[in-house]
Every structure is written in structure tokens, then in C-alpha cells.
Protein backbone atom coordinates (compact mmCIF):
# COMPACT_ATOMS: atom_id res chain seq x y z
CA UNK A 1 -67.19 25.65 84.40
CA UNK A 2 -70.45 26.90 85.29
CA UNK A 3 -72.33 29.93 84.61
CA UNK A 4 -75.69 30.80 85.95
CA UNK A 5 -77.54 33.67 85.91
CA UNK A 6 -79.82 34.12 89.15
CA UNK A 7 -83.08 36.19 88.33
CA UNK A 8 -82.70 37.10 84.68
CA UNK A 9 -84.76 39.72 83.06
CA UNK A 10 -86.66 39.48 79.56
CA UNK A 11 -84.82 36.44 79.25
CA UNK A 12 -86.29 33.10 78.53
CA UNK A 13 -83.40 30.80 77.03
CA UNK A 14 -79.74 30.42 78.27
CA UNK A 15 -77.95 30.99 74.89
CA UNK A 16 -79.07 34.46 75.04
CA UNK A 17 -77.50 35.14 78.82
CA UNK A 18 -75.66 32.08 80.03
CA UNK A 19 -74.09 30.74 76.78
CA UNK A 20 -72.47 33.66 75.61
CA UNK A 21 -71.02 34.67 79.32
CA UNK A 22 -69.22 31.11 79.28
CA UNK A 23 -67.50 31.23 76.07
CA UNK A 24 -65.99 34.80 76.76
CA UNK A 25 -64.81 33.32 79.98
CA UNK A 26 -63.60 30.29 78.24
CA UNK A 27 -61.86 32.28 75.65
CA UNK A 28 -60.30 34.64 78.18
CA UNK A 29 -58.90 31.63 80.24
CA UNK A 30 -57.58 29.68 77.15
CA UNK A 31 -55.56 32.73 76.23
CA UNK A 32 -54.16 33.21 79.85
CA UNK A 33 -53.27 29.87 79.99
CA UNK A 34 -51.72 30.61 76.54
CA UNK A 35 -53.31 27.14 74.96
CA UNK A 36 -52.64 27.10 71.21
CA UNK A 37 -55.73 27.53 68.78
CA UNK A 38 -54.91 24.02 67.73
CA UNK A 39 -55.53 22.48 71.21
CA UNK A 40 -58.99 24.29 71.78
């Protein structure tokens, strides 16, 4: 997966925009896909 963030604003690094955008997008597609806690 790949998130990116086209023109940010008083932004300089990607764990303050990009990084957390993935992981609620992981975490949303690990529960649809029901995967168990234990295979994450």
C-alpha cells in the first residue's frame, strides 16, 4: 500500500501526514478482512 500526500501544508516529515493515514487504512482493512490480532 501506498500513501502519499501531494502538496502538504506545515508539514515537513511523513510520520506526521503519511504514516499515520496508512496505519488507519491498514487497520481498517485488517478488520474487514477479519484477520485475527495474532496474524497482524
Amino acid at each position: 500500500m501506498l500513501v502519499r500526500v501531494d502538496n502538504p501544508k506545515d508539514v515537513k516529515f511523513a510520520e506526521t501526514t503519511a504514516a499515520p493515514a496508512f496505519g488507519e487504512i491498514a487497520n481498517f482493512i485488517l478488520n474487514y478482512l477479519q484477520i485475527p490480532p495474532s496474524r497482524q
